[in-house]
Protein backbone atom coordinates (compact mmCIF):
# COMPACT_ATOMS: atom_id res chain seq x y z
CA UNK A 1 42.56 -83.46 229.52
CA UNK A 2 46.30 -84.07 230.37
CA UNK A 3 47.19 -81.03 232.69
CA UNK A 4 50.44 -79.91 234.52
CA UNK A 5 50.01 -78.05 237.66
CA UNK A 6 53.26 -76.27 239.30
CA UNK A 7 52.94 -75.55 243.10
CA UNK A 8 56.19 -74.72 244.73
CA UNK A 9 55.64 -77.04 247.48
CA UNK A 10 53.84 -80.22 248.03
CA UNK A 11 52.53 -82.55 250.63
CA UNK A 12 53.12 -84.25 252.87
CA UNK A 13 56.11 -81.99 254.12
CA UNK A 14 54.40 -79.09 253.80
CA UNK A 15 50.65 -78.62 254.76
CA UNK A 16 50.19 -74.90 254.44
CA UNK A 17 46.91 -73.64 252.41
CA UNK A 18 48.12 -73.64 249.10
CA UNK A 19 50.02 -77.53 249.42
CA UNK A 20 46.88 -78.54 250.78
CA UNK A 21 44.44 -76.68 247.96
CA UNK A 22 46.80 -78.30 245.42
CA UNK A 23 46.46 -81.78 246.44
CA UNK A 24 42.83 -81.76 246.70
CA UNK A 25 42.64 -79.80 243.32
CA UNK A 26 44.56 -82.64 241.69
CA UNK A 27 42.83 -85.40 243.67
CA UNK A 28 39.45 -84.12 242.31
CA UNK A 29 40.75 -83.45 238.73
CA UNK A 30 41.98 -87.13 238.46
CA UNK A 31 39.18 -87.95 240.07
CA UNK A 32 37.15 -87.03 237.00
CA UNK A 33 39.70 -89.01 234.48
CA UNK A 34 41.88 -86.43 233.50
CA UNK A 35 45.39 -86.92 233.29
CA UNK A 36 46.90 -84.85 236.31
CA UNK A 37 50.48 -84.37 236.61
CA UNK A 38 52.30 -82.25 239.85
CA UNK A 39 55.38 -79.93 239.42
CA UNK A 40 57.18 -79.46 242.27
CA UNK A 41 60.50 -79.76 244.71
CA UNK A 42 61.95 -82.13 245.73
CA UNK A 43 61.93 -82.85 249.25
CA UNK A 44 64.51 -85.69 251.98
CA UNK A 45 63.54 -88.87 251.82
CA UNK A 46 61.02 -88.52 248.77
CA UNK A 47 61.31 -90.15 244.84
CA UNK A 48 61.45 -87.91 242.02
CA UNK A 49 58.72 -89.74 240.49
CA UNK A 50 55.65 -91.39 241.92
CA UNK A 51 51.64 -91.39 241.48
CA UNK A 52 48.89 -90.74 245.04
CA UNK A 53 45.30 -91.02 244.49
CA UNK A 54 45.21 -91.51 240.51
CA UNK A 55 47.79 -87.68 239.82
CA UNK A 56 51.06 -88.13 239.49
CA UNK A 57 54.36 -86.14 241.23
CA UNK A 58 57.03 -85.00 239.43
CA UNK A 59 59.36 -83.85 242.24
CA UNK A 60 62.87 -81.30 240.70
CA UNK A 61 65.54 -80.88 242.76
CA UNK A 62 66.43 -77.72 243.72
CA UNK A 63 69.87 -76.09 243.89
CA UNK A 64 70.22 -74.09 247.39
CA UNK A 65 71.68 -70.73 245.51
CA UNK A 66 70.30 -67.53 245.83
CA UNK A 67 68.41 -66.21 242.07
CA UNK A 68 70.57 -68.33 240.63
CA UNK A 69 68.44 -71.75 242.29
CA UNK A 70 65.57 -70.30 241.43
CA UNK A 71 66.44 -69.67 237.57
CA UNK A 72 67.87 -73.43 237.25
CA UNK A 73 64.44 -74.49 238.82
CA UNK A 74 62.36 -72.48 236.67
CA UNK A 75 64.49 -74.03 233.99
CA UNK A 76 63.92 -77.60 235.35
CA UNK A 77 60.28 -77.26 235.41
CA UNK A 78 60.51 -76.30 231.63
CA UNK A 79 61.75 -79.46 230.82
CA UNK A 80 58.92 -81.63 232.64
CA UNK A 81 56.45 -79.46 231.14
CA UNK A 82 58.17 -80.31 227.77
CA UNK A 83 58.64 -84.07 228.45
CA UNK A 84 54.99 -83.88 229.90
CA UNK A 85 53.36 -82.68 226.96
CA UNK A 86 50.26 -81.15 228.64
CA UNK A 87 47.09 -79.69 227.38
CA UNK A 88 47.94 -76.66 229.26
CA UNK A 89 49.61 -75.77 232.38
CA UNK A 90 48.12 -74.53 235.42
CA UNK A 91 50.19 -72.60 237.84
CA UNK A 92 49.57 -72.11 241.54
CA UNK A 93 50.77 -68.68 241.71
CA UNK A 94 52.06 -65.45 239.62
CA UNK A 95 56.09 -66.85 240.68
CA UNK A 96 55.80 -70.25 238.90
CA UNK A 97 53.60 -68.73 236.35
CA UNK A 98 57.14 -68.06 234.73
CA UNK A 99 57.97 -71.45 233.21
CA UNK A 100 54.30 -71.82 231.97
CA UNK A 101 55.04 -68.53 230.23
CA UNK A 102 58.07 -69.50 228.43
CA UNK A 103 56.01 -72.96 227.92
CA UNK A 104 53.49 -70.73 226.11
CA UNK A 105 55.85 -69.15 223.80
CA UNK A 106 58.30 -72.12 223.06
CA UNK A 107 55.80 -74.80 223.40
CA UNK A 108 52.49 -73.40 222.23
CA UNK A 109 50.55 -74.60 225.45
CA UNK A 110 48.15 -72.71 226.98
CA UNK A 111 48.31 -71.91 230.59
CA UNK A 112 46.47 -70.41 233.41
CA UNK A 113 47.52 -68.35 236.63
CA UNK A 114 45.91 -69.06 240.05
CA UNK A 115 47.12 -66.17 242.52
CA UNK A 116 47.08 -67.78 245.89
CA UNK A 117 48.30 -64.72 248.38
CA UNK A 118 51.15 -63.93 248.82
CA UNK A 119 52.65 -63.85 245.41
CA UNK A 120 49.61 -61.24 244.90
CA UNK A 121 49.92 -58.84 248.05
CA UNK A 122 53.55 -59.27 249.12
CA UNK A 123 55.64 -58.30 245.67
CA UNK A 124 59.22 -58.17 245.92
CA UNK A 125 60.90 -56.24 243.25
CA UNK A 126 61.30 -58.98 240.90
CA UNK A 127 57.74 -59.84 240.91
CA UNK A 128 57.06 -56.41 240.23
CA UNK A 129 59.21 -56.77 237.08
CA UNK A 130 57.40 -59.96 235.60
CA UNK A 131 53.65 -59.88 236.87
CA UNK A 132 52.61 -57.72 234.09
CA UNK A 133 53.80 -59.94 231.48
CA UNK A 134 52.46 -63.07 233.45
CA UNK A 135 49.07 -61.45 233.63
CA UNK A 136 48.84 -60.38 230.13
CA UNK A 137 50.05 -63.64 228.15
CA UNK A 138 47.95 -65.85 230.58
CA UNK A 139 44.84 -67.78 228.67
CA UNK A 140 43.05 -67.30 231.91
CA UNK A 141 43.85 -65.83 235.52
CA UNK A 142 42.39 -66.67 238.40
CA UNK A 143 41.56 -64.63 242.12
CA UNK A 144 40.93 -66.25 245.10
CA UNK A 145 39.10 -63.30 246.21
CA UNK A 146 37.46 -59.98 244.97
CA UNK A 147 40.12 -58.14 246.80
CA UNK A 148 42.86 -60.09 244.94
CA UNK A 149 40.98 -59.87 241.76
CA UNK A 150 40.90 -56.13 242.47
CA UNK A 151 44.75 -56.06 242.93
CA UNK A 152 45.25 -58.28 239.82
CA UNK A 153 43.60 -55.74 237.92
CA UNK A 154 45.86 -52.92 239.02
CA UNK A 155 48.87 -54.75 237.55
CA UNK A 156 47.10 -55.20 234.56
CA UNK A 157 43.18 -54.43 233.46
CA UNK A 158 41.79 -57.61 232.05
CA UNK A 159 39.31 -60.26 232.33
CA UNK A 160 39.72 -62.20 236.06
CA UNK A 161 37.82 -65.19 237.24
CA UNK A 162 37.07 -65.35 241.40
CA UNK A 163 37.68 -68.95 241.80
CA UNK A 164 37.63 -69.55 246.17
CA UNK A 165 39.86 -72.84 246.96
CA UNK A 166 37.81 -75.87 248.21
CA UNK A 167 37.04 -78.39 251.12
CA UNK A 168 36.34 -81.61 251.35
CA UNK A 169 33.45 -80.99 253.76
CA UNK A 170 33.44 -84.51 254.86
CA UNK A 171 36.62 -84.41 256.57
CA UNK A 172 35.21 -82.06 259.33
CA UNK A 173 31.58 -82.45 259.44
CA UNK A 174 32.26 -86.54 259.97
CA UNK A 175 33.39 -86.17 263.60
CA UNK A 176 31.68 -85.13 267.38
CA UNK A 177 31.72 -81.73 268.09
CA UNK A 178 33.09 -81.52 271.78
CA UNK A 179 32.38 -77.74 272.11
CA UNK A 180 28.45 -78.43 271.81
CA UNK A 181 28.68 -79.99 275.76
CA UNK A 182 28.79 -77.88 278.61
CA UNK A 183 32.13 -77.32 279.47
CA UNK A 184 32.93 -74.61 282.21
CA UNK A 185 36.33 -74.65 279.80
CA UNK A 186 36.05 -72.16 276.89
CA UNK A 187 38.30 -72.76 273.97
CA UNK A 188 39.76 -70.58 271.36
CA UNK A 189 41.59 -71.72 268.53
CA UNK A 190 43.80 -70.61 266.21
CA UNK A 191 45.41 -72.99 263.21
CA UNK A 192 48.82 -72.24 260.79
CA UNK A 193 52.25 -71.04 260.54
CA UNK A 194 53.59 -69.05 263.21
CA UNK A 195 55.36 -66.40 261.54
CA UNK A 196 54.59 -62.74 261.66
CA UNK A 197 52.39 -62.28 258.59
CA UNK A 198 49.81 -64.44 260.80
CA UNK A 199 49.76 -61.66 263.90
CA UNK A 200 49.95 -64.57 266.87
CA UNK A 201 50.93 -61.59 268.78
CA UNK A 202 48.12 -59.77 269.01
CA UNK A 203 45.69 -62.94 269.80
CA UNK A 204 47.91 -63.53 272.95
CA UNK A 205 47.62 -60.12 273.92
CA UNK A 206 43.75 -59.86 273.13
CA UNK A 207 43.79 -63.68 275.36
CA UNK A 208 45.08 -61.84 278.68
CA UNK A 209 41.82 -59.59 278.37
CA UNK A 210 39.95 -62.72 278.01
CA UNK A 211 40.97 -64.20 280.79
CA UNK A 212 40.95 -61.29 282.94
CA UNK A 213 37.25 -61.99 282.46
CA UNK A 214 36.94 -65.68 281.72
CA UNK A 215 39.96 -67.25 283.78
CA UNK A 216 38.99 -70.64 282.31
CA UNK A 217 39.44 -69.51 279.29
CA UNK A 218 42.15 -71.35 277.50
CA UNK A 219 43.80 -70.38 273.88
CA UNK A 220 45.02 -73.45 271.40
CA UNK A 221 47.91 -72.54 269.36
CA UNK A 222 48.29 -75.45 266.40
CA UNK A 223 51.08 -74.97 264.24
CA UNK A 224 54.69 -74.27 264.40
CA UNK A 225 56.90 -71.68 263.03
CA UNK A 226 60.28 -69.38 263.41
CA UNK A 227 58.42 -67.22 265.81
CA UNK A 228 57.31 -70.19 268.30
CA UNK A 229 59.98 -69.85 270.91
CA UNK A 230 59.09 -65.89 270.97
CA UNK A 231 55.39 -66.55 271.38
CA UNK A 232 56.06 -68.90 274.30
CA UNK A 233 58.04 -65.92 276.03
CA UNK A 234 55.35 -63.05 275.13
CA UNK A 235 52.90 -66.17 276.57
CA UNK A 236 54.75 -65.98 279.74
CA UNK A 237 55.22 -62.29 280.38
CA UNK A 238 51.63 -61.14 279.47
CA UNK A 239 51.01 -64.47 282.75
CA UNK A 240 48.77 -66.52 280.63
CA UNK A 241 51.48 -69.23 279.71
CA UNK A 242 49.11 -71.76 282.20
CA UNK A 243 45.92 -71.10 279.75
CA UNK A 244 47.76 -71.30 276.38
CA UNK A 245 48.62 -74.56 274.72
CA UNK A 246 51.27 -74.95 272.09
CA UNK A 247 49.99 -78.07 270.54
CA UNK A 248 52.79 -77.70 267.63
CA UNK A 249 52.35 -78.50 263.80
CA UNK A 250 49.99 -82.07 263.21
CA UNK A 251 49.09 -84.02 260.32
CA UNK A 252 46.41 -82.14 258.31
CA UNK A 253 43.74 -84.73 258.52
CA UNK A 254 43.80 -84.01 262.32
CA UNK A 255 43.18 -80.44 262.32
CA UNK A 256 39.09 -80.89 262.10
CA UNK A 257 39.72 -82.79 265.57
CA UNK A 258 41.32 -79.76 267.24
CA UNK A 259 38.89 -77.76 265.68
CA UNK A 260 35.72 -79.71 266.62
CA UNK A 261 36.53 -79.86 270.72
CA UNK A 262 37.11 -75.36 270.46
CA UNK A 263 33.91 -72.51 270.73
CA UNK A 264 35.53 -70.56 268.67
CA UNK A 265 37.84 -69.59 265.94
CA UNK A 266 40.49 -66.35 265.62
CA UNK A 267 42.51 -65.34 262.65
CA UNK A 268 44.55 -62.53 263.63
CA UNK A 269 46.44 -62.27 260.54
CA UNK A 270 48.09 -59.38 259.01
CA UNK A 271 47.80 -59.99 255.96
CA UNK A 272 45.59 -63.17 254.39
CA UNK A 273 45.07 -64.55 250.60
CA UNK A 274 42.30 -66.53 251.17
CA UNK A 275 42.03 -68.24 254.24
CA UNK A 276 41.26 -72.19 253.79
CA UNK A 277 41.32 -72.50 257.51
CA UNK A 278 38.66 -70.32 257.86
CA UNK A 279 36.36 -72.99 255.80
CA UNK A 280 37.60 -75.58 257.89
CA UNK A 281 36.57 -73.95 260.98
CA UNK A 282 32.76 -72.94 259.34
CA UNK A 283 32.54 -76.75 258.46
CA UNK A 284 32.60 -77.37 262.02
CA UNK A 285 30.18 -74.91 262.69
CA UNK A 286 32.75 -72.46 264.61
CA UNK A 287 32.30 -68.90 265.17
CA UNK A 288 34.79 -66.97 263.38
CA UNK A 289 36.89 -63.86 264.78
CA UNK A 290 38.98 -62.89 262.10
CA UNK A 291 40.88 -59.60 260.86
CA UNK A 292 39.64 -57.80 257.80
CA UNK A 293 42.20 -58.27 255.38
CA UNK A 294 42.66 -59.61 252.06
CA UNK A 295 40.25 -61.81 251.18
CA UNK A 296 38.91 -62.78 254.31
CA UNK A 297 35.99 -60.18 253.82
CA UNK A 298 34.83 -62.21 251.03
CA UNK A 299 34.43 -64.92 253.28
CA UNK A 300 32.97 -63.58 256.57
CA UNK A 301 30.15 -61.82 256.53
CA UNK A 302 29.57 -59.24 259.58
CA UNK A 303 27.43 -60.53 262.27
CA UNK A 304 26.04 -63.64 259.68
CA UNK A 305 29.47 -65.43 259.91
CA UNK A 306 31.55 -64.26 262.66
CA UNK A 307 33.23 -61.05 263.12
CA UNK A 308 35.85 -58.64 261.51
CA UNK A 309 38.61 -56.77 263.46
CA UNK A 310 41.52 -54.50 262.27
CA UNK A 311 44.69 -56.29 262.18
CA UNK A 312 46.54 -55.71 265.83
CA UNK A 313 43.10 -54.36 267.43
CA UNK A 314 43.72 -56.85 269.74
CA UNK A 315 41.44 -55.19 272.70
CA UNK A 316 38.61 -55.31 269.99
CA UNK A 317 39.57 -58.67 269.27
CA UNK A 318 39.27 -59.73 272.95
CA UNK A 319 35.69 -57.52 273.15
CA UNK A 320 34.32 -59.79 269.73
CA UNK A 321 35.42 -62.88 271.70
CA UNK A 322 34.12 -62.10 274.69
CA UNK A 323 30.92 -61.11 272.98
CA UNK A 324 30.53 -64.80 271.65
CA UNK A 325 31.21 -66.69 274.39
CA UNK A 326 28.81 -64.82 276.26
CA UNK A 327 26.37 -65.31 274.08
CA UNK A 328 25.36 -69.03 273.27
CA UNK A 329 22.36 -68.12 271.40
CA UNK A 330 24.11 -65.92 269.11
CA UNK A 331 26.87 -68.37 268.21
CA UNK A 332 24.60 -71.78 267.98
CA UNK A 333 22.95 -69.22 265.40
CA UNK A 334 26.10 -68.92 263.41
CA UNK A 335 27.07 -71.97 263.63
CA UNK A 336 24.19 -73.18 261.95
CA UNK A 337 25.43 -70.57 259.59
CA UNK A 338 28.36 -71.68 258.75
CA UNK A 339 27.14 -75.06 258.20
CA UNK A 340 25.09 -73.74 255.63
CA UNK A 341 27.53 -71.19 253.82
CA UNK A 342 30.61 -73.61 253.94
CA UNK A 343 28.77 -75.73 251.04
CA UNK A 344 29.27 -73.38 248.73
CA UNK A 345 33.07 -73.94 249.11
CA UNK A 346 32.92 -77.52 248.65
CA UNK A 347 35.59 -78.88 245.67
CA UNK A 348 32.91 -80.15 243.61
CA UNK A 349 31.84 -77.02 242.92
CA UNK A 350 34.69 -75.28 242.52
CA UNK A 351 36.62 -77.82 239.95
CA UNK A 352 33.56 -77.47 237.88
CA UNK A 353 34.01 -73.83 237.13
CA UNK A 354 38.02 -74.58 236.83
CA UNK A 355 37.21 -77.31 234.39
CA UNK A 356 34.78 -74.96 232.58
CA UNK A 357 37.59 -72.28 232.16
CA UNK A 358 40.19 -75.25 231.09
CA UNK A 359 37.73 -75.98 227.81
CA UNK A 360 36.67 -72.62 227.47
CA UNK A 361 40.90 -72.33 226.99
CA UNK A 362 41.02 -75.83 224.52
């Protein structure tokens, strides 16, 4: 199959969940000799053209206007898709969907909607306009998540496929696991953007309860983000700046490294699509403290997996932590959990159902 796939962003600038999803999606699909081709911006000091592990990039600039960018974009990405000549087109969320709409009705070629998060739970008005007619002319659309799925439907009733994004379990299981020695220093990590919709906030506040108890306790912050500087300041006022490291934003093949010297794992978001850190973390057998939003509840089973929160419980967030660390028997349990449950997530499996919904569309 010769397929187009339009993501918004790509690697190796960005390394957020859905870049990161993408790239292993198209490694995996060109892995099994289809012809893979990438839709995306342009970013400094990049070609416009060029092939990485057997897919090829078709990087568009992109005009720095308000509405009107975005419209010249879409418009761009029409044109690849046209030069391209795909099977179908696969878009990486409702937003981009656009083009491979248009595709559909100018082009004849089928295409398929992926909703990643955001452009699912965070509509502007625009989106609000269009995801209706996305959803409805769409040979196939995808969830993440039940929850998504469920919010999908609301929009418009119709057929929807839970498809979870994958790991390459390899990359994390493949390494020594530092928190399994006896350390009198317990570590609590927390991975991705720092911007509000991830709730950094409240971890920090629920971390000065832990180390009101636990004074070795130390909290590792990687990733960077607008609201850095103001998390260093909360940091210091709350008096746990000492036991908080702000390791910054690192290559995403050195994330399982971070993650395999920590106890245990926190995602204090406020709101979440999917998660892909959370896999990451349960493929190096971490406990998981996580809020219960979005999809994440698909992921984490109560008790089995980790443990859910509310979103800005932080004292309840600090108890659930505490709990764990307190309790080595309970969390070598769940680790050996999460060993277990993580394969299910592994991109094998999951580009065999995509490529099963790709024919099912030719």
């Amino acid at each position: 199959m010769k397929i187009a796939i339009i993501v918004n962003f790509f690697p190796p600038k960005w390394i957020a969940g859905t870049e990161i999803a993408t790239y292993h999606l198209a490694e995996h699909l060109a892995g099994r000799g289809n012809e893979v081709h990438i839709i995306t911006s342009l970013d400094d000091d990049l070609s416009e053209e060029s092939s990485e592990k057997g897919f090829l990039i078709h990087r568009l600039p992109v005009v720095r206007i308000r509405t009107l960018g975005m419209i010249f974009f879409w418009a761009a990405i029409y044109r690849t898709i046209k030069k391209i000549d795909p099977d179908l087109v696969h878009a990486q969320s409702l937003i981009f969907a656009i083009p491979a709409c248009i595709s559909k009705k100018m082009l004849k070629i089928p295409y398929v909607v992926w909703g990643q998060g955001s452009d699912v739970y965070l509509h502007n008005w625009f989106m609000k306009l269009v995801s209706k007619t996305i959803i409805i002319n769409a040979d196939s659309v995808i969830a993440l998540t039940k929850d998504m799925k469920r919010v999908l439907q609301e929009i418009y009733s119709r057929d929807i496929e839970v498809v979870p994004n994958g790991i390459d379990i390899e990359e994390c299981q493949n390494r020594p696991h530092e928190h399994e020695s006896v350390s009198p220093e317990k570590k609590i990590i927390f991975v991705g953007r720092l911007n509000p919709v991830k709730g950094v906030p409240s971890l920090l506040r629920a971390m000065k309860i832990v180390c009101e108890v636990l004074p070795d306790a130390k909290l590792i912050i990687v990733g960077d983000g607008e609201e850095r500087e103001d998390l260093e300041s909360l940091a210091d006022s709350l008096g746990i700046r000492d036991r908080v490291d702000f390791v910054g934003r690192v290559p995403h093949e050195r994330i399982p490294d971070y993650l395999c010297k920590a106890d245990i794992f926190v995602l204090p978001s406020v709101s979440e699509g999917f998660g892909i850190v959370i896999l990451e973390a349960m493929a190096c057998g971490l406990p998981i403290v996580a809020t219960r939003v979005g999809g994440v509840p698909d992921i984490i089973e109560e008790g089995v997996n980790g443990f859910l929160v509310e979103s800005g419980d932080f004292p309840e967030m600090a108890n659930k932590i505490l709990f764990l660390l307190d309790n080595p028997a309970v969390t070598g349990q769940i680790s050996k959990n999460n060993r277990i449950k993580v394969q299910g997530y592994a991109w094998k499996n999951v580009v065999d159902r995509l490529e099963r919904i790709y024919q099912e569309i030719l």
